[in-house]
Protein backbone atom coordinates (compact mmCIF):
# COMPACT_ATOMS: atom_id res chain seq x y z
CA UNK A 1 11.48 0.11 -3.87
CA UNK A 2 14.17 -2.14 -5.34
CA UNK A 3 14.10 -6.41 -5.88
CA UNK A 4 16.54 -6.54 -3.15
CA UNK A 5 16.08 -3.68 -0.49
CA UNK A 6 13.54 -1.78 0.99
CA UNK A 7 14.61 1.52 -0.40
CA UNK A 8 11.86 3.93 0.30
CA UNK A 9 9.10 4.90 -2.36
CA UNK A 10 9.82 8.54 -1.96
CA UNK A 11 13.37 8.53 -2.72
CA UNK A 12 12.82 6.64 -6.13
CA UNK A 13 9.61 9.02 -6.53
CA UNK A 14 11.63 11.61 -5.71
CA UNK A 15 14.62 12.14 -8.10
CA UNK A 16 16.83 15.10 -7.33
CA UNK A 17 15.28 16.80 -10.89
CA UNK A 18 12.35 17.43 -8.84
CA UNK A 19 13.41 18.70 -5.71
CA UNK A 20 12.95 22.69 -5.02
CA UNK A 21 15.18 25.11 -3.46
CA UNK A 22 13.48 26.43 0.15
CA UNK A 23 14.65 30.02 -0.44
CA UNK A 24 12.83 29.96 -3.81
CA UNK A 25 9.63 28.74 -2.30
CA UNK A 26 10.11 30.96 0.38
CA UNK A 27 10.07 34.03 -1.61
CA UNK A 28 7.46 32.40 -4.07
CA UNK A 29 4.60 31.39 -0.81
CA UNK A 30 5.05 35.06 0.19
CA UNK A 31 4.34 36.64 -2.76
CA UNK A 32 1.29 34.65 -3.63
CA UNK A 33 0.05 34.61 0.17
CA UNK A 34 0.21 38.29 0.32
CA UNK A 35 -2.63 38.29 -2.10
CA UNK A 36 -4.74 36.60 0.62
CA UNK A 37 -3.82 38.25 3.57
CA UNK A 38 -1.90 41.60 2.98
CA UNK A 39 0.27 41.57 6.01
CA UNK A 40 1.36 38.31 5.35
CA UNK A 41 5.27 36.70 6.20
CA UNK A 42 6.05 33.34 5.40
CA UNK A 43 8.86 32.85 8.31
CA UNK A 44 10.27 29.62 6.78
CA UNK A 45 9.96 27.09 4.24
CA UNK A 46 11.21 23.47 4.74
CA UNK A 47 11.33 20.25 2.67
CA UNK A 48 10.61 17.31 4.38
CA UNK A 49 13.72 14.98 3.89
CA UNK A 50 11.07 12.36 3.24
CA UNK A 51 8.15 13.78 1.08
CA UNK A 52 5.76 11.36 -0.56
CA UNK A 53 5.57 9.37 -3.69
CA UNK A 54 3.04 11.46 -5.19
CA UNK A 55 3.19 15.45 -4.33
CA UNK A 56 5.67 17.38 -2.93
CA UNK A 57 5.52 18.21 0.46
CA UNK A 58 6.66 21.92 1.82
CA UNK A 59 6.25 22.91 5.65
CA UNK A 60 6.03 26.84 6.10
CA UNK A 61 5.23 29.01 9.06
CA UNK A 62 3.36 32.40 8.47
CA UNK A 63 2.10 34.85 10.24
CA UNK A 64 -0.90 37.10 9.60
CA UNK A 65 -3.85 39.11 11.03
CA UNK A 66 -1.35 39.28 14.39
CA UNK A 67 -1.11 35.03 14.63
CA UNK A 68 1.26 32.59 13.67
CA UNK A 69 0.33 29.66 11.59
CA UNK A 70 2.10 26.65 10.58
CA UNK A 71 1.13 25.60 7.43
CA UNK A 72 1.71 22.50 5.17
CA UNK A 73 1.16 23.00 1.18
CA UNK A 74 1.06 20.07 -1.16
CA UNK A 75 2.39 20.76 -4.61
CA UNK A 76 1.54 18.54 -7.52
CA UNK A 77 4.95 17.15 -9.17
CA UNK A 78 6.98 19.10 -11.66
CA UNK A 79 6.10 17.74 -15.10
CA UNK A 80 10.40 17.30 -15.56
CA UNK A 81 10.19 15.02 -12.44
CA UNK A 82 8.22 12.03 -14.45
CA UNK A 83 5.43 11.96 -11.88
CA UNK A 84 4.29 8.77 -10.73
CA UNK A 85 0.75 8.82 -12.07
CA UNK A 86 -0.10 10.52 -15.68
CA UNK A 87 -2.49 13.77 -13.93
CA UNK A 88 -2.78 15.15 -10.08
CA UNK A 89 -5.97 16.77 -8.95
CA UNK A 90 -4.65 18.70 -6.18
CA UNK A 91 -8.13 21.39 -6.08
CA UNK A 92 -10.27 17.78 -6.16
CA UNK A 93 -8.38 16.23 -3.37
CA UNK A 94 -8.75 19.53 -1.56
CA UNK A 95 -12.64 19.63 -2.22
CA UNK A 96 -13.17 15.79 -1.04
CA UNK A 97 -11.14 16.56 1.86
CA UNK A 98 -13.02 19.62 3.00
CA UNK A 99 -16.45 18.06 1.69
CA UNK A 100 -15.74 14.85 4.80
CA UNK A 101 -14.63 17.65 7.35
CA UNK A 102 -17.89 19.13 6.77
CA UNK A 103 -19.94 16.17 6.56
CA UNK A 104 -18.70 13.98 9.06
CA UNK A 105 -16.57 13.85 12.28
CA UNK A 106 -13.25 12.48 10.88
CA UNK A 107 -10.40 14.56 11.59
CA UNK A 108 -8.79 16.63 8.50
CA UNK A 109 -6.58 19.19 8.60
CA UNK A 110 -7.84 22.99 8.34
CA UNK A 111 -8.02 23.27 5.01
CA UNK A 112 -6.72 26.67 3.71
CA UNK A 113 -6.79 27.40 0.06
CA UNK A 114 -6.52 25.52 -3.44
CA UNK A 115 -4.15 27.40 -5.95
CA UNK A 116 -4.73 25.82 -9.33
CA UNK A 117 -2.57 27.97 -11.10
CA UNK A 118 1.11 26.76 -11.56
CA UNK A 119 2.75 30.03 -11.77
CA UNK A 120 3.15 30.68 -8.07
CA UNK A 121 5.04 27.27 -7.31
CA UNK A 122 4.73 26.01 -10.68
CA UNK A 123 2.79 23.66 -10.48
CA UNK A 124 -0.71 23.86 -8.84
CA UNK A 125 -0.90 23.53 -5.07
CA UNK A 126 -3.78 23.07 -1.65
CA UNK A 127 -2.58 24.95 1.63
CA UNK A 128 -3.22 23.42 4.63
CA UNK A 129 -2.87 23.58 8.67
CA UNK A 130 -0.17 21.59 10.46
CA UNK A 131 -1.14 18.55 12.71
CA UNK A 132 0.67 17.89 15.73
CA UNK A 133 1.13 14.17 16.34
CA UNK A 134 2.88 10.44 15.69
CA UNK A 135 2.38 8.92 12.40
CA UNK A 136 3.31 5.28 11.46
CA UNK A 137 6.05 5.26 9.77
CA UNK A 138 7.06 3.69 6.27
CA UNK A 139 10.75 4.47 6.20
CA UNK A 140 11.90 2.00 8.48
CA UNK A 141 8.26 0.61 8.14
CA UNK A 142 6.27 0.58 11.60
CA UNK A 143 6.83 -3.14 11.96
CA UNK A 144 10.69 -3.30 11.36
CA UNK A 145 11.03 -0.99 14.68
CA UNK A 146 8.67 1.96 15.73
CA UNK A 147 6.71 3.86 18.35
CA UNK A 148 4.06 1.34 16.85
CA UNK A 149 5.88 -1.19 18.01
CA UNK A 150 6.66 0.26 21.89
CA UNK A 151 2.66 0.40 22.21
CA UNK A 152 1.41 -1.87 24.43
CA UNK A 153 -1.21 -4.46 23.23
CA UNK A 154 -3.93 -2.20 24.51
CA UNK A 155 -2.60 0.80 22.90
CA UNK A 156 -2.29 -0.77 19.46
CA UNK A 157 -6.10 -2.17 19.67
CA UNK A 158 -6.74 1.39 20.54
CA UNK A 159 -5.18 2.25 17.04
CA UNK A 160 -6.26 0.15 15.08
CA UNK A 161 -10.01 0.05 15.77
CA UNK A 162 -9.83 3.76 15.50
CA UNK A 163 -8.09 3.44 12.22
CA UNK A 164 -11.21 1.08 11.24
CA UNK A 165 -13.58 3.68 12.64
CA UNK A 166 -11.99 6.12 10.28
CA UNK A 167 -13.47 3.69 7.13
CA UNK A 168 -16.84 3.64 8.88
CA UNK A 169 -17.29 7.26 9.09
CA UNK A 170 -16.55 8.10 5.72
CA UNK A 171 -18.70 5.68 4.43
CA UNK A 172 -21.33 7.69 5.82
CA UNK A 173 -20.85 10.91 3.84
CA UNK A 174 -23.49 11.74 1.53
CA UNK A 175 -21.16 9.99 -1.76
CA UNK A 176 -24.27 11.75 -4.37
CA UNK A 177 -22.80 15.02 -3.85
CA UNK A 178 -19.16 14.45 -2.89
CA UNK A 179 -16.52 16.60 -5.12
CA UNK A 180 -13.41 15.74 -6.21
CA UNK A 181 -14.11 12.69 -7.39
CA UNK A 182 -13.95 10.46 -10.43
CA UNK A 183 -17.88 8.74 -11.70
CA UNK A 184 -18.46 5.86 -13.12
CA UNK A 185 -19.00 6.19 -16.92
CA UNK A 186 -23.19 5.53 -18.17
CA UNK A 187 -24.24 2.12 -17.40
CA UNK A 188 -20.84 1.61 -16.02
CA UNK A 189 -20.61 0.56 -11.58
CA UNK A 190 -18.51 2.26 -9.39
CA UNK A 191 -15.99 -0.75 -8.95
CA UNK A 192 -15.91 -1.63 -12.34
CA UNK A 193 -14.78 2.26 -13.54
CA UNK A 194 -12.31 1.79 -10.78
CA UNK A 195 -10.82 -1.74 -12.56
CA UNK A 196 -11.04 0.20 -15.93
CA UNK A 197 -8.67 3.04 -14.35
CA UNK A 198 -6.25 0.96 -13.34
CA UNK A 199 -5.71 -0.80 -16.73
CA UNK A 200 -5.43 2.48 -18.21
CA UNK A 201 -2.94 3.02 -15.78
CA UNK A 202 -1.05 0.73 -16.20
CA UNK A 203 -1.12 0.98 -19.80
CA UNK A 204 0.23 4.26 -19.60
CA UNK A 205 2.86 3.16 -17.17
CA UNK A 206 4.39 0.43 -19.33
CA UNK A 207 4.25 2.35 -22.52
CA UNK A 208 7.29 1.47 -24.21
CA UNK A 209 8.50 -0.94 -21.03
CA UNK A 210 8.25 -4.26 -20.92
CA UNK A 211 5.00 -5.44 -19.25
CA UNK A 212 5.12 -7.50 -15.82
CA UNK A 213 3.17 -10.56 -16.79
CA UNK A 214 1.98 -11.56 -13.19
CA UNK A 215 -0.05 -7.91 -13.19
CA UNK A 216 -1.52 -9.03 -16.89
CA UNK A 217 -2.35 -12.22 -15.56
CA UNK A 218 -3.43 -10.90 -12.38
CA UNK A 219 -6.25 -7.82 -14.25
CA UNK A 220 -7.38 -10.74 -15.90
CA UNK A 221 -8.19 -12.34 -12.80
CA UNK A 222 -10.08 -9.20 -11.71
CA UNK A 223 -12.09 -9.26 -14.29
CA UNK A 224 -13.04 -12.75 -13.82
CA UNK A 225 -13.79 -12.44 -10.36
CA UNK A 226 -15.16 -9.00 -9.69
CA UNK A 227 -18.19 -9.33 -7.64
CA UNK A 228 -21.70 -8.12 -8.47
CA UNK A 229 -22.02 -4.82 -6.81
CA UNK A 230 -23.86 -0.98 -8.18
CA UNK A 231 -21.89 0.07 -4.16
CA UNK A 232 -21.20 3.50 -5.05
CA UNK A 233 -19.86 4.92 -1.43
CA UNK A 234 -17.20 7.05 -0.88
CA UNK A 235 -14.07 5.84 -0.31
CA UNK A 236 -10.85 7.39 1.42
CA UNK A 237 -8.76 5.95 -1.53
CA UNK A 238 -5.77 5.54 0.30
CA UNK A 239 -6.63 4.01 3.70
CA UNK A 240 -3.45 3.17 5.66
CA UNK A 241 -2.25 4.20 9.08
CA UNK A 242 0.56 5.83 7.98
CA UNK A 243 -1.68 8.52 6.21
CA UNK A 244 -3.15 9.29 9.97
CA UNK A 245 -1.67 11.81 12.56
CA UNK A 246 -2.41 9.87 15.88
CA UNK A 247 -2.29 11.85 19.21
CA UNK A 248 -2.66 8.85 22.26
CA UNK A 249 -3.60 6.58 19.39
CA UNK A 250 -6.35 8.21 18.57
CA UNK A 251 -6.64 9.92 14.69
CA UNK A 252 -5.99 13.65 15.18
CA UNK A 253 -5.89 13.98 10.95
CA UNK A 254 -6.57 12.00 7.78
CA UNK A 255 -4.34 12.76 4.97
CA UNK A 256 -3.92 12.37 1.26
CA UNK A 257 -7.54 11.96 -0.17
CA UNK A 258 -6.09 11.80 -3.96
CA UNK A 259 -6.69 8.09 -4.57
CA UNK A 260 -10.59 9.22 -3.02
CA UNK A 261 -13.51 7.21 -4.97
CA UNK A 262 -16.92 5.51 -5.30
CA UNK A 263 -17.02 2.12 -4.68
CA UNK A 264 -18.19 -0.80 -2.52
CA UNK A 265 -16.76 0.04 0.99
CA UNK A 266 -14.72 -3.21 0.93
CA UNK A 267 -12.39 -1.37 -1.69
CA UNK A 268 -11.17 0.58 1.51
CA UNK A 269 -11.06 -2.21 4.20
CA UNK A 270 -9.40 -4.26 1.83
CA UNK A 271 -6.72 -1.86 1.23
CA UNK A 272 -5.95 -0.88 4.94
CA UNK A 273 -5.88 -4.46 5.55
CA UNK A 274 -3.40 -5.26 2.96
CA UNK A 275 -1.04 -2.29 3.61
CA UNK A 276 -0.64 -3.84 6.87
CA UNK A 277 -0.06 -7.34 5.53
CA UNK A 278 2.52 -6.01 3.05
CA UNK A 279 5.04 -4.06 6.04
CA UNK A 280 4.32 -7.42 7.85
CA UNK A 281 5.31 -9.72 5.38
CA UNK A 282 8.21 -7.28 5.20
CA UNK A 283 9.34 -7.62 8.16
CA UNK A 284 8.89 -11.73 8.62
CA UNK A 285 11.40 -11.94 5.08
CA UNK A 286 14.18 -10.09 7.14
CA UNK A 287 13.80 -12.27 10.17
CA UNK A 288 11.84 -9.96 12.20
CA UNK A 289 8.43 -10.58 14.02
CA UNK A 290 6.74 -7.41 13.02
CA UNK A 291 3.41 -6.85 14.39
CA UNK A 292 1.59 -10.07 13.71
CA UNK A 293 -1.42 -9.73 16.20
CA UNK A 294 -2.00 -5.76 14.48
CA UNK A 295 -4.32 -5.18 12.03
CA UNK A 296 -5.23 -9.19 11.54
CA UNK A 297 -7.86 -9.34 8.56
CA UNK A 298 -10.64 -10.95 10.96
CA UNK A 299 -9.96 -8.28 13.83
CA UNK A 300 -10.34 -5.71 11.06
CA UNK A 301 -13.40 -6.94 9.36
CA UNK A 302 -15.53 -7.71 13.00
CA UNK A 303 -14.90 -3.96 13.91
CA UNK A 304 -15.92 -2.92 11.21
CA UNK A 305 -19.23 -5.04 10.93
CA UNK A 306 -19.26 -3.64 14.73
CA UNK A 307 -19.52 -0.40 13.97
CA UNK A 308 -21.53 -0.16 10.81
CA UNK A 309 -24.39 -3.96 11.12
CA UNK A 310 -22.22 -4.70 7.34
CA UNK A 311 -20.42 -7.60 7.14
CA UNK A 312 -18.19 -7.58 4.84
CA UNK A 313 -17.66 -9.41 1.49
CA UNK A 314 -15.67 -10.88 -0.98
CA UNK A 315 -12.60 -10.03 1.34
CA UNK A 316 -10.55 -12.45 -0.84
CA UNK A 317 -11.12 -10.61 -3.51
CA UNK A 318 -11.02 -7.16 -2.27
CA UNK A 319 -7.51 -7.73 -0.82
CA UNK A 320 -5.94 -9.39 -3.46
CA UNK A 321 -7.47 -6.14 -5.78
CA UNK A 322 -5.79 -4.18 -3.43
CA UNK A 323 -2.03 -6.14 -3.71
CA UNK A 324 -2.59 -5.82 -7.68
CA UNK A 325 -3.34 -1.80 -7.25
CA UNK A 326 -0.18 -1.54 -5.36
CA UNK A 327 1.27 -3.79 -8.04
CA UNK A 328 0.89 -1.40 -10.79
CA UNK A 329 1.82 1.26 -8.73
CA UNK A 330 5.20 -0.70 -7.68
CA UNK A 331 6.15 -1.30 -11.16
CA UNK A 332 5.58 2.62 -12.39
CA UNK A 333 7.76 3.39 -9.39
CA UNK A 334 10.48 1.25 -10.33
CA UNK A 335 10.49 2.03 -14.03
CA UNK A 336 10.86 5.62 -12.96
CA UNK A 337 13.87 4.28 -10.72
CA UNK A 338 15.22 2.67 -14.06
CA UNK A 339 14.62 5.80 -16.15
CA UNK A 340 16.45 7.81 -13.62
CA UNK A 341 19.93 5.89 -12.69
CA UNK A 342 18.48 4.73 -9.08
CA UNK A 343 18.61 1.01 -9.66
CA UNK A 344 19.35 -1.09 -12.71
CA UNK A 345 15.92 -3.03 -14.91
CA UNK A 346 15.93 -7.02 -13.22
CA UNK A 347 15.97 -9.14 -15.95
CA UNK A 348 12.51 -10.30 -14.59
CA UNK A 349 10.06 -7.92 -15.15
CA UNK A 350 7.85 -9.81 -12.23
CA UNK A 351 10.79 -8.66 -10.21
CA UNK A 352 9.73 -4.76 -10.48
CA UNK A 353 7.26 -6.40 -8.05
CA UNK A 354 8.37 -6.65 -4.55
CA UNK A 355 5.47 -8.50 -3.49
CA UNK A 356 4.91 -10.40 -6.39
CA UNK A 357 4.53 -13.57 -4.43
CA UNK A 358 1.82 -12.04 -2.69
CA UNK A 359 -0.01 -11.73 -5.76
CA UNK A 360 0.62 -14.92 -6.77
CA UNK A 361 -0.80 -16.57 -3.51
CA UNK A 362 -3.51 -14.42 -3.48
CA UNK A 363 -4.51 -15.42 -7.15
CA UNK A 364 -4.01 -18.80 -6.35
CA UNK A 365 -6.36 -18.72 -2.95
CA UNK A 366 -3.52 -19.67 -0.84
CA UNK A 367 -2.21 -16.67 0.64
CA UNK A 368 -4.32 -16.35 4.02
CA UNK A 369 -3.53 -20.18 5.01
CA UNK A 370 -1.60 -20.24 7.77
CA UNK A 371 -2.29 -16.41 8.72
CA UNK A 372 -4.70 -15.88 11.51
């Protein structure tokens, strides 16, 4: 994303360095599926004009043992593309995603096989079963314009306490012996290894750039505030709508599991809550009304105490963590946009921020007056 315009996070994630040629993949998929099923053809390969910020995403139909199959296979980033984040477990996202299929009732897709060896695709890669169905989008985002939007009322309740059902489900999977998964150091709690992460993340990202101060100031707030908690659930990681295929607004798969962790479960209602706020607040700076009666932080949090007897807690700070992780992750976007000729360095380095005034509300305990 730029100061200026929403430009989307893929296509600054997504320089043309790293983009693969379908024919090459093509030929590539078949070799390497033909050592799982011998009679094996990959039909075609296509690359999503919109991929994500983090792994490459390739669509391929096969066929084998007499039936087709539509497949989707992730591909961690090519180390020449400057990947957004310093290391990509795709066989540990794979594992955590299979581990809550198998555990729970939440929706993933079939999940096919885990290549960790980059010389196939080169780079390491999961195969996966294609999903059928609407998915909120971010590029317009859902509340600039969107089959989000043409829901009625009742429809979008309909999504979005399913969405918070999704949260309570997972919470419920046995976290002891969930894979793919980063632990807490000894003596060390869940949340806290999760702050720790983060500042080595964004140490990493600003190595030899200049630091934004509002995300200095703002860790430092963190670590002042960080509730008590030893909450070591699992957590989806990244828990938006836009990472769920909805068929009649109902979740027919949940995606991308990479950011998955233990934590309190507030770390994951506080980030679906927020993702929300930030398309919103989006939307209300270029004059539109978005979707201010969707996904309203005290809709969210009753359901959720609904469905699971928890109230939730510290929601202040749990959202505002939440605007700071997608702070960091802002600013190692748009250094990479820097590095590679997209858009020029503000003069600002708060300004690599698009919601920086967010943050600075939310620091400041003034953010949620006003919004109901």
């Amino acid at each position: 994303m730029t100061d200026g315009d929403y430009t989307t996070e893929a296509q600054q994630a997504r320089p043309s360095e790293s983009q693969r040629d379908p024919a090459y993949l093509q030929e590539r998929l078949q070799k390497w599926l033909v050592g799982k099923h011998a009679d094996a053809t990959v039909t075609s390969v296509e690359l999503p004009s919109a991929n994500g910020m983090s792994s490459e995403t390739v669509l391929a139909d096969a066929t084998w043992g007499g039936e087709q199959h539509r497949l989707v296979v992730r591909v961690a980033p090519l180390t020449s593309s400057d990947p957004v984040f310093p290391s990509y477990d795709m066989d540990g996202q794979f594992k955590v995603m299979e581990y809550v299929g198998k555990t729970t009732d939440v929706p993933v897709p079939t999940c096919y096989w885990s290549e960790s060896d980059p010389e196939p695709l080169g780079a390491p890669f999961i195969v996966m079963g294609r999903v059928d169905g609407l998915v909120p989008p971010d590029v317009m985002p859902y509340t600039f314009g969107s089959w989000v939007m043409d829901a009625t009322p009742e429809q979008r309740k309909t999504l979005q306490n399913s969405a918070i059902g999704i949260l309570a489900k997972v919470h419920t999977v046995p976290a002891d012996d969930a894979p793919g998964v980063l632990r807490p150091e000894p003596g060390e709690t869940a949340l806290a290894s999760n702050i720790r992460r983060l500042r080595e993340f964004y140490d990493w990202a600003s190595e030899g750039n200049r630091r934004a101060p509002i995300l200095d100031e703002a860790l430092d707030w963190v670590d002042a505030n960080m509730p008590k908690t030893d909450a070591a659930l699992l957590n989806w990681g990244d828990a938006r709508i836009g990472n769920v295929i909805f068929q009649d607004f109902e979740p027919a798969a949940v995606l991308d599991w990479e950011m998955a962790m233990l934590g309190p479960r507030e770390l994951d209602l506080g980030w679906t809550i927020f993702l929300h706020r930030f398309f919103q607040d989006l939307a209300e700076l270029a004059g539109m009304p978005g979707l201010p009666d969707f996904m309203r932080r005290a809709d969210c949090e009753a359901e959720y105490e609904r469905l699971t007897g928890h109230k939730p807690e510290n929601m202040d700070f749990y959202t505002a963590y939440a605007a700071i992780v997608h702070g960091v992750i802002m600013y190692r976007i748009q250094v990479r946009a820097t590095e590679f000729g997209i858009s020029p360095a503000p003069e600002d380095p708060n300004d690599m921020i698009l919601h920086r005034s967010t943050i600075e509300k939310m620091l400041a305990g003034t953010y949620w007056e006003g919004i109901k």
